[in-house]
C-alpha atoms as a PDB file:
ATOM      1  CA  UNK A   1      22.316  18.818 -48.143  1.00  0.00           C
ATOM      2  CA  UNK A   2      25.704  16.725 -48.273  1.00  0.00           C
ATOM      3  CA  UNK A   3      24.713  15.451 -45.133  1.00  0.00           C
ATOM      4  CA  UNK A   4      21.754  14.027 -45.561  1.00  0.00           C
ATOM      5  CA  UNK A   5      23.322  12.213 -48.371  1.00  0.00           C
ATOM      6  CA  UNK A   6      25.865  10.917 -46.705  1.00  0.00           C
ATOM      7  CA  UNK A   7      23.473   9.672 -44.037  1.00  0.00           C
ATOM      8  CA  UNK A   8      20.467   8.271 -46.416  1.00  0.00           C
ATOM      9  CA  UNK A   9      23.590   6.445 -48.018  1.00  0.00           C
ATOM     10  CA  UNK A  10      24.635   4.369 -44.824  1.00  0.00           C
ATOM     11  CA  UNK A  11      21.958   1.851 -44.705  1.00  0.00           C
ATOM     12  CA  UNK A  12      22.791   1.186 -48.411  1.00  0.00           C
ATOM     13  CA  UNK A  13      26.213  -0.112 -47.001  1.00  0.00           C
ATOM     14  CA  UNK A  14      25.426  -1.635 -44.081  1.00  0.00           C
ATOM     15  CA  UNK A  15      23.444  -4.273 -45.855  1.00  0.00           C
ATOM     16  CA  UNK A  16      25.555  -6.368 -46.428  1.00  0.00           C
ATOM     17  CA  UNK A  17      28.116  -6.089 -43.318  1.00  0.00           C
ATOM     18  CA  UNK A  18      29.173  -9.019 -41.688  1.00  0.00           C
ATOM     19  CA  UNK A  19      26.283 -11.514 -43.753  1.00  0.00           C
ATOM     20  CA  UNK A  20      27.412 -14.636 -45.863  1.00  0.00           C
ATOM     21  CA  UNK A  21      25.268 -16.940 -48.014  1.00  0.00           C
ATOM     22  CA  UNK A  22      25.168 -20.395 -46.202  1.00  0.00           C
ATOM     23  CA  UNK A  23      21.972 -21.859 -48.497  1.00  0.00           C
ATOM     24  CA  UNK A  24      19.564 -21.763 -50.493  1.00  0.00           C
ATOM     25  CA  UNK A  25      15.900 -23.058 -50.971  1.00  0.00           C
ATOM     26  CA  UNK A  26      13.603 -23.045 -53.924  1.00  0.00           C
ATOM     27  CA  UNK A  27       9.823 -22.077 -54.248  1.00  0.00           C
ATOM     28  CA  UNK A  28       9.272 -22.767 -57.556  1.00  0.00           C
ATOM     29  CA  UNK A  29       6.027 -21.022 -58.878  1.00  0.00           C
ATOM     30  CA  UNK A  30       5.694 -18.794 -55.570  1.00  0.00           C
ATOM     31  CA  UNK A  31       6.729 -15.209 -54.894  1.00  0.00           C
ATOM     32  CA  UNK A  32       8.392 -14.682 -51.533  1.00  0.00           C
ATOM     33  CA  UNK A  33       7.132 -11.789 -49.418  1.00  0.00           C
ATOM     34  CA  UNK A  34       8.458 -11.777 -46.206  1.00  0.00           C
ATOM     35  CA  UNK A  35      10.042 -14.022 -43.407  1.00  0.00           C
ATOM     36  CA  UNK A  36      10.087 -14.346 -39.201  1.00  0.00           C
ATOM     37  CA  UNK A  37      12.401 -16.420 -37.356  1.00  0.00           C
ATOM     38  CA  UNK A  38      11.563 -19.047 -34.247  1.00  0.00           C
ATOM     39  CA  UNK A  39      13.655 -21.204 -32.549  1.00  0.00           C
ATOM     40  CA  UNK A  40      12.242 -24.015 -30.314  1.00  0.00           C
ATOM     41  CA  UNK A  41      13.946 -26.713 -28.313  1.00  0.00           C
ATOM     42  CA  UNK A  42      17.504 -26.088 -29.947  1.00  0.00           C
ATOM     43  CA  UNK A  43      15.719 -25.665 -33.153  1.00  0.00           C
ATOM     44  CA  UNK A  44      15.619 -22.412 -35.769  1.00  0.00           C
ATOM     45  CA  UNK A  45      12.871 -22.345 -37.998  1.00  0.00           C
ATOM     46  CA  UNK A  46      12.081 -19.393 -40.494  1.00  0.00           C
ATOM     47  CA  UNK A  47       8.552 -18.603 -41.466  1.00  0.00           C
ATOM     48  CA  UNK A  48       8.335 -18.000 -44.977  1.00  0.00           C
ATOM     49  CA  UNK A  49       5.357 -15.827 -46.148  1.00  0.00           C
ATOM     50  CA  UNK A  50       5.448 -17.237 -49.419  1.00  0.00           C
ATOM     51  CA  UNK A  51       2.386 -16.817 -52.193  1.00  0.00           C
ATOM     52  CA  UNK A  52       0.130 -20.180 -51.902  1.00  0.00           C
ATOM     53  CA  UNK A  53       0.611 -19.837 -47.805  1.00  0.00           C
ATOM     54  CA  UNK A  54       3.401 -20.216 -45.159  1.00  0.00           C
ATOM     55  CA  UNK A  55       6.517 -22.106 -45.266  1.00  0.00           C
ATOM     56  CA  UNK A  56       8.611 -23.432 -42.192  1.00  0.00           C
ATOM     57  CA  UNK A  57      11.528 -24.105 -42.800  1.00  0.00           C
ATOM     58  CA  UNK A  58      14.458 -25.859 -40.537  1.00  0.00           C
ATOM     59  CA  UNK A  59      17.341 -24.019 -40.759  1.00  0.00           C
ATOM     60  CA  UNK A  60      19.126 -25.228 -37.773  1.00  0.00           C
ATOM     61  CA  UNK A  61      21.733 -26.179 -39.950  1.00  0.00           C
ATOM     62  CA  UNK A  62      22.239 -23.216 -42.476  1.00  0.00           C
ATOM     63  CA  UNK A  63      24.049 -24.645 -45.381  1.00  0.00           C
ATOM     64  CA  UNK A  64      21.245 -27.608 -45.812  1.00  0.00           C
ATOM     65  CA  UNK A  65      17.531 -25.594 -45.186  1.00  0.00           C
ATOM     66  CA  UNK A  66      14.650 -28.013 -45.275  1.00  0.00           C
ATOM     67  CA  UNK A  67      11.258 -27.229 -45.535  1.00  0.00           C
ATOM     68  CA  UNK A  68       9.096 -28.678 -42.880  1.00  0.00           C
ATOM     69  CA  UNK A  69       5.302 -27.998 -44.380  1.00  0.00           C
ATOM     70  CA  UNK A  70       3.660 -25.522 -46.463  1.00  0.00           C
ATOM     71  CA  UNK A  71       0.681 -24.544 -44.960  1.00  0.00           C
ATOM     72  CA  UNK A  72      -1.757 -23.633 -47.917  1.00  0.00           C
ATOM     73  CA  UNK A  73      -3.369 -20.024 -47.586  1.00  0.00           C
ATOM     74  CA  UNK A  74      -4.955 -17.412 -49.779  1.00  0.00           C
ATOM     75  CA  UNK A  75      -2.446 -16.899 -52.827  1.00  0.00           C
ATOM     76  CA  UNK A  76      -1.442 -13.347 -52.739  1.00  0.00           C
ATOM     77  CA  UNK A  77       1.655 -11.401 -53.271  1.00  0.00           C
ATOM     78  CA  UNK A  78       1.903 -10.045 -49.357  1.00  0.00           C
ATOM     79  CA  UNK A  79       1.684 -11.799 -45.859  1.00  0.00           C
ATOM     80  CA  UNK A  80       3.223 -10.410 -42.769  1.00  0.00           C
ATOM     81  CA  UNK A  81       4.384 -12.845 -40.107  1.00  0.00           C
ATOM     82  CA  UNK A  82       5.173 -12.405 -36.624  1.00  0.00           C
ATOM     83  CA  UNK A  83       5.771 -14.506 -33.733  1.00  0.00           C
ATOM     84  CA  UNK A  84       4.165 -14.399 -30.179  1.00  0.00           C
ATOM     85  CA  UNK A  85       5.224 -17.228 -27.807  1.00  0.00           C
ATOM     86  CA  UNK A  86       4.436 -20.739 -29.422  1.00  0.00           C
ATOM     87  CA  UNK A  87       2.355 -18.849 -31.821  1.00  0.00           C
ATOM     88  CA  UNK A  88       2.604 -17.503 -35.602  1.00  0.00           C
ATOM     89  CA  UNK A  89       0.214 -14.799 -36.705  1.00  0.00           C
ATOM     90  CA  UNK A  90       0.052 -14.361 -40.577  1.00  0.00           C
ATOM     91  CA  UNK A  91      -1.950 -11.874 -42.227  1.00  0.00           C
ATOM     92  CA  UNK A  92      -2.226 -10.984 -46.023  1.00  0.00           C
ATOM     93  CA  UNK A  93      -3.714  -8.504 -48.408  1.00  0.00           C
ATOM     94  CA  UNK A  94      -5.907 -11.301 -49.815  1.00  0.00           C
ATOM     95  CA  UNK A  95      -9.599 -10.186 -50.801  1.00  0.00           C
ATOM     96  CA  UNK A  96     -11.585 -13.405 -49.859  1.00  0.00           C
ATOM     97  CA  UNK A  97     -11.627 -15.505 -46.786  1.00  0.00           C
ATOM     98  CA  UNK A  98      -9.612 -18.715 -47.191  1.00  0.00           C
ATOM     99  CA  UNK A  99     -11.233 -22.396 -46.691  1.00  0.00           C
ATOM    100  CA  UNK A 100      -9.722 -25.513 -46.577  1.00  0.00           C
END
């Protein structure tokens, strides 16, 4: 049993190895549920899932992020992002189909 303790305990300390806060961006009114990185042409984006839709963000330089667009989408608490070439697939929890 002390075993399994000690090894359900590691990822609890590895969080935080070797990570340091460069900046910060706010999304006031807007949960945050998950984010995907891209980089393009000596550029790093992250795709921010956040509650009215996704977020890019440039965060080539990490001490000053700067949000590109929000792309409005269903507001919901979940969206899962991944990347696929030039691509960005986002899905969500939401209940009804989203229109523009």
């Amino acid at each position: 049993m002390p075993v399994v303790l000690v090894i359900g305990a590691l990822p609890l300390v590895a969080q935080d190895f070797n990570i340091q806060l460069r900046g910060t961006l706010d999304y006031p009114g807007q949960t945050l549920a998950n984010i995907c990185g891209y980089a393009q042409n000596g550029q790093e984006y992250a795709l921010v899932g956040a509650s009215k839709g996704l977020s890019i963000v440039n965060v080539t330089n990490p001490t000053n992020p700067v949000q590109i667009v929000q792309i409005p989408g269903p507001n919901n608490l979940w969206k899962e992002i991944k990347v696929y070439r030039n691509y960005a697939y986002i899905t969500t929890k939401a209940a009804a189909a989203y229109k523009s």
